[in-house]
C-alpha atoms as a PDB file:
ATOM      1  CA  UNK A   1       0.000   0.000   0.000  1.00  0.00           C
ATOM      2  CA  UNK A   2       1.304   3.158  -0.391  1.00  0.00           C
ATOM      3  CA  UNK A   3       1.528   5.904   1.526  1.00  0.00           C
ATOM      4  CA  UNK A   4       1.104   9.066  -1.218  1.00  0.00           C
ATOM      5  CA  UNK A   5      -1.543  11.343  -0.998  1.00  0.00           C
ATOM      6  CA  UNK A   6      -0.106  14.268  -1.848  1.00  0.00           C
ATOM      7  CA  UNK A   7       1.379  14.356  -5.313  1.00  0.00           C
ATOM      8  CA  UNK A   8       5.139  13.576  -5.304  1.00  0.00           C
ATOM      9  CA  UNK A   9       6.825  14.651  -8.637  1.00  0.00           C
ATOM     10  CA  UNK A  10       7.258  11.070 -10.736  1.00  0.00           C
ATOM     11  CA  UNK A  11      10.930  11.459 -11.026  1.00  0.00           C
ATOM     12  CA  UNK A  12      11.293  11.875  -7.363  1.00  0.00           C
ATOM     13  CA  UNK A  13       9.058   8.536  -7.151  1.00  0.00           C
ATOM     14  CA  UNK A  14      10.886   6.693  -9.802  1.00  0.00           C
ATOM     15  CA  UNK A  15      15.081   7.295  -8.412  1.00  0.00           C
ATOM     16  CA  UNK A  16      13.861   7.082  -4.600  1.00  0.00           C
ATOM     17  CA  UNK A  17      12.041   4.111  -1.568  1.00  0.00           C
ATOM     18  CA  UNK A  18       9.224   5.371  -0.098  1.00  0.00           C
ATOM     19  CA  UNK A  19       9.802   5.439   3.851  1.00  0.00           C
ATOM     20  CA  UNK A  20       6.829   7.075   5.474  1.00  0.00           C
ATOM     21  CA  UNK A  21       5.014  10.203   6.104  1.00  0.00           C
ATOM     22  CA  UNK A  22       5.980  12.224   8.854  1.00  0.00           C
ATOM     23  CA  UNK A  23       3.714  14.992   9.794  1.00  0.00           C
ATOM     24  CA  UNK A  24       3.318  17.039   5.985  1.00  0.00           C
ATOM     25  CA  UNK A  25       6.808  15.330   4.840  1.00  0.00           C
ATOM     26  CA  UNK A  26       7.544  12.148   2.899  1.00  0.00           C
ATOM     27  CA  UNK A  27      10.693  11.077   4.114  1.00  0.00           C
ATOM     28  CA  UNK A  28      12.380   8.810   0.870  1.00  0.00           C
ATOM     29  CA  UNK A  29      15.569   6.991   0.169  1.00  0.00           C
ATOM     30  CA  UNK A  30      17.492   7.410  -2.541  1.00  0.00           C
ATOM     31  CA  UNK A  31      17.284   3.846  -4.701  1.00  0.00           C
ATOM     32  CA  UNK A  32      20.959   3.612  -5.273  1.00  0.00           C
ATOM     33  CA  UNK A  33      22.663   2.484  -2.074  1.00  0.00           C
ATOM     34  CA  UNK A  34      25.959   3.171  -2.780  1.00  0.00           C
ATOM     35  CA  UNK A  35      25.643   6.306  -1.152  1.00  0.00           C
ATOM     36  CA  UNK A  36      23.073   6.525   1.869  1.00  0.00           C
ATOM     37  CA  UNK A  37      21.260   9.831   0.529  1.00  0.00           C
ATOM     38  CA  UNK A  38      17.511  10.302   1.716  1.00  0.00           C
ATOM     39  CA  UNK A  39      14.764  13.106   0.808  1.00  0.00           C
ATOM     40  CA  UNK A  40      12.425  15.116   2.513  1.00  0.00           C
ATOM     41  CA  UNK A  41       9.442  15.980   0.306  1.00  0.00           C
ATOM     42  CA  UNK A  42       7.723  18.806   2.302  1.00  0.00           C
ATOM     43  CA  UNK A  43       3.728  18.762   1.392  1.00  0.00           C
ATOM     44  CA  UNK A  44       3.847  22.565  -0.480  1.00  0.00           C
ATOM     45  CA  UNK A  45       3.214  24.211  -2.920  1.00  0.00           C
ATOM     46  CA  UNK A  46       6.157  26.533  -2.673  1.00  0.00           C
ATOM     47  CA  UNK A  47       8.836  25.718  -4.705  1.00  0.00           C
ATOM     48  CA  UNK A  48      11.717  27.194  -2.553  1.00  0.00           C
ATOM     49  CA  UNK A  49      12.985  26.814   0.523  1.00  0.00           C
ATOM     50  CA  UNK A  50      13.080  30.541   1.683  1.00  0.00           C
ATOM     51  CA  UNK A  51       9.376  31.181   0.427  1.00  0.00           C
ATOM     52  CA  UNK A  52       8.333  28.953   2.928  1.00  0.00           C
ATOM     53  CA  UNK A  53       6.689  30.136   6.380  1.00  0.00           C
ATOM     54  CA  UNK A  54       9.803  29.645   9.116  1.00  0.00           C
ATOM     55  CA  UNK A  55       7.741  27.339  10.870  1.00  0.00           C
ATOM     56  CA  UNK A  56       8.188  24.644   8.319  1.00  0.00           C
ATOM     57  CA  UNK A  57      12.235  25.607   7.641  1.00  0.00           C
ATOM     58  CA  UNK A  58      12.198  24.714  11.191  1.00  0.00           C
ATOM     59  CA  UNK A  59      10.554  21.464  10.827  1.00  0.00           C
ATOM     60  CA  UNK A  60      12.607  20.741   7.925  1.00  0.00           C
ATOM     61  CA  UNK A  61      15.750  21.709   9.532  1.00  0.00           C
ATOM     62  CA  UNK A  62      15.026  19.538  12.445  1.00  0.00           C
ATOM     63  CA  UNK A  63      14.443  16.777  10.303  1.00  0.00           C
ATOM     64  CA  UNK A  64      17.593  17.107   8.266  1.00  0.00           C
ATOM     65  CA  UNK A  65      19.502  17.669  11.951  1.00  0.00           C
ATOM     66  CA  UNK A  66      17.941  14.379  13.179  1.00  0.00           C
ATOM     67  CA  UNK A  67      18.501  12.324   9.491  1.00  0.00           C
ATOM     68  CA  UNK A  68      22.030  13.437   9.383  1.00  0.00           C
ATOM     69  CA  UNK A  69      22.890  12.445  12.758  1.00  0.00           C
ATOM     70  CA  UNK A  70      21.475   8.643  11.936  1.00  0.00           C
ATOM     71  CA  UNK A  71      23.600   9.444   9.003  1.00  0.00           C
ATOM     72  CA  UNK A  72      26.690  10.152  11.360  1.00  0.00           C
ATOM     73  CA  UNK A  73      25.985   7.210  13.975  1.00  0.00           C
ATOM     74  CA  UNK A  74      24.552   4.709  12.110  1.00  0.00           C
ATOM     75  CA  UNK A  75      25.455   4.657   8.587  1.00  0.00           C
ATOM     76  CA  UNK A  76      29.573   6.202   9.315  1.00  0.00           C
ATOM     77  CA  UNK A  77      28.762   9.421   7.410  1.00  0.00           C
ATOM     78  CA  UNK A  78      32.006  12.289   7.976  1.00  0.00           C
ATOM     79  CA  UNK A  79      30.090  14.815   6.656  1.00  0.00           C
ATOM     80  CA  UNK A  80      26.638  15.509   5.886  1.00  0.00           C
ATOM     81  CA  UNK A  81      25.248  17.314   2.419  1.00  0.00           C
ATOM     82  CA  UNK A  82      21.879  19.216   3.095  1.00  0.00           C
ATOM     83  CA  UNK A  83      20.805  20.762   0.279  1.00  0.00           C
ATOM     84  CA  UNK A  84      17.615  21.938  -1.937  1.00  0.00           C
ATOM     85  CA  UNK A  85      18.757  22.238  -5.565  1.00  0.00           C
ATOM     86  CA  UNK A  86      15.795  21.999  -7.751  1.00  0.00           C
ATOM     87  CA  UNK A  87      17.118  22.716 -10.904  1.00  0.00           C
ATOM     88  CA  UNK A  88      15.799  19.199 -12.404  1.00  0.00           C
ATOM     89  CA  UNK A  89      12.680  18.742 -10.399  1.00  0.00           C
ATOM     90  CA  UNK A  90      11.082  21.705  -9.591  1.00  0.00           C
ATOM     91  CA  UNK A  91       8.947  20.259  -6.154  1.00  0.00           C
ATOM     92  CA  UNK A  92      10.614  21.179  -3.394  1.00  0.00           C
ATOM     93  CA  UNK A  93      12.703  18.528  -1.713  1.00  0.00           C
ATOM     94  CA  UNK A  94      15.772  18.541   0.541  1.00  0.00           C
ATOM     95  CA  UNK A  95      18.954  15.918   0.417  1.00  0.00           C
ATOM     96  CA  UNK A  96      20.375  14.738   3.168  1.00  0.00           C
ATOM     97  CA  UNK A  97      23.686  12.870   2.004  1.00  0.00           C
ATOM     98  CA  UNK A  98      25.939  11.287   4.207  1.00  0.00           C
ATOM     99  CA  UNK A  99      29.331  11.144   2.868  1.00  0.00           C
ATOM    100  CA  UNK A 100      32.826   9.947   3.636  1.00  0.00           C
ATOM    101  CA  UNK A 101      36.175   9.752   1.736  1.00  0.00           C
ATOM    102  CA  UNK A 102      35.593   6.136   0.944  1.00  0.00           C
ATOM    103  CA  UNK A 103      32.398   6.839  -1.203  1.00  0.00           C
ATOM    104  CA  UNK A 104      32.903   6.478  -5.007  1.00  0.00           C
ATOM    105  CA  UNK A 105      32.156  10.272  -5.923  1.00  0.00           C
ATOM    106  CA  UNK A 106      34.151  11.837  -2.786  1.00  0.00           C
ATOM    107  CA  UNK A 107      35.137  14.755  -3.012  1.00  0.00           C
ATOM    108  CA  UNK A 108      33.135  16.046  -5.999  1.00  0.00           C
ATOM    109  CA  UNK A 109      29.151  16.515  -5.164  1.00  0.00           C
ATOM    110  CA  UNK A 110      26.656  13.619  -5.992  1.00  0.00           C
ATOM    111  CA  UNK A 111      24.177  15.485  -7.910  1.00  0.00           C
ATOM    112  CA  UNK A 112      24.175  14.249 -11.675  1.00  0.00           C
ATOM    113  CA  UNK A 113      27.553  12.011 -10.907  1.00  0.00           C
ATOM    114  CA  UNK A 114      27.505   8.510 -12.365  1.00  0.00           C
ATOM    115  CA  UNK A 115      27.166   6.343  -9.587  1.00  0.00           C
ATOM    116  CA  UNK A 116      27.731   2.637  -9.415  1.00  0.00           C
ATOM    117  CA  UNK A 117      24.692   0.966  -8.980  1.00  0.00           C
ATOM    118  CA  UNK A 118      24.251  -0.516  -5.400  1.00  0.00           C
ATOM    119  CA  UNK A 119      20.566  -1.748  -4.648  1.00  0.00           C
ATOM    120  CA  UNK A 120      18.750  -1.904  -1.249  1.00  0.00           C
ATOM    121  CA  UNK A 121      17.729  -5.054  -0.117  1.00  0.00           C
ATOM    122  CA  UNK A 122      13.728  -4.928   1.285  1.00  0.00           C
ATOM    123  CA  UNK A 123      15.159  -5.791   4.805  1.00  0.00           C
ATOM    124  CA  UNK A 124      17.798  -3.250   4.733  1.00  0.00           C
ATOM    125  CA  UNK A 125      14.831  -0.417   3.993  1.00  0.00           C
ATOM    126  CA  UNK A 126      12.818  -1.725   6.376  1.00  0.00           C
ATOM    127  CA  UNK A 127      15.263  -1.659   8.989  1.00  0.00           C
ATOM    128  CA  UNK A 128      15.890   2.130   7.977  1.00  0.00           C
ATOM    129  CA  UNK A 129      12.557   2.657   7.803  1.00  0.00           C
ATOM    130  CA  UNK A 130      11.988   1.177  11.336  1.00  0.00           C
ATOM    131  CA  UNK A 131      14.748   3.219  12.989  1.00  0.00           C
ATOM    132  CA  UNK A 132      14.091   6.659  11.452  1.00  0.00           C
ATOM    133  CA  UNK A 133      10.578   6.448  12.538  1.00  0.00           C
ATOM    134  CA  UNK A 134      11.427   5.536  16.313  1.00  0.00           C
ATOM    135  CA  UNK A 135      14.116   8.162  15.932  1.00  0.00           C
ATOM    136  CA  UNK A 136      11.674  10.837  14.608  1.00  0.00           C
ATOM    137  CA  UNK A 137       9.281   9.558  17.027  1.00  0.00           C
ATOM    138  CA  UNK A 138      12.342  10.128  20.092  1.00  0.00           C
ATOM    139  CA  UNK A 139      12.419   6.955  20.405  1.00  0.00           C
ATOM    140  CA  UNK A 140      15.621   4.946  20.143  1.00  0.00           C
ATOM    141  CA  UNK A 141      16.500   2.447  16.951  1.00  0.00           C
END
């Protein structure tokens, strides 16, 4: 089943997992594991980040803060890419990339690189899934 009901671009669908809903945001994963890179799709119709009541850069700040840090503990992330770009798909959606000097793009940025195709398996997502909901949730993974 899933979990869309409010319209998530079909490119964004087709390169990412679908995780859950939190509040208004579809937290994703990016399909190719080679580098653990996840999205957060606020529900908007704003199509950049500064147009958007503070309230929500709040929310989406906090997410990206608590993402990243799974990134960090979990995953062995050394530094954490947070950015909106939007030059492809217009939607607004943030990155959250964790990244370390082993990864096959480091240093250069991810966005448009030619990656080498790593797949998920469905218990790896579902264990991500599971812990960034409890960790959302304040709970721990």
């Amino acid at each position: 089943m899933s979990l869309i009901s409010y319209p998530v671009d079909d490119r964004l669908l087709a390169d990412s997992h679908e995780l859950f809903v939190w509040q208004q945001y579809h937290i994703r994963l990016n399909k190719n594991a080679s580098i653990p890179w996840f999205l957060i799709i606020p529900e908007t119709n704003q199509i950049e980040y500064c147009d958007l009541p503070i309230k929500q850069q709040n929310e989406i700040s906090l997410l990206g803060k608590n993402i990243g840090q799974y990134l960090k503990t979990t995953m062995g992330a050394e530094k954490i890419n947070f950015a909106a770009i939007g030059n492809v798909v217009q939607q607004l959606h943030v990155h959250v990339i964790g990244r370390n000097r082993q990864d096959p793009q480091w240093p250069g940025v991810v966005w448009g690189a030619s990656l080498p195709s790593k797949e998920y398996t469905s218990q790896q997502i579902n264990v991500l899934k599971s812990d960034l909901y409890k960790l959302l949730a304040g709970e721990q993974p």
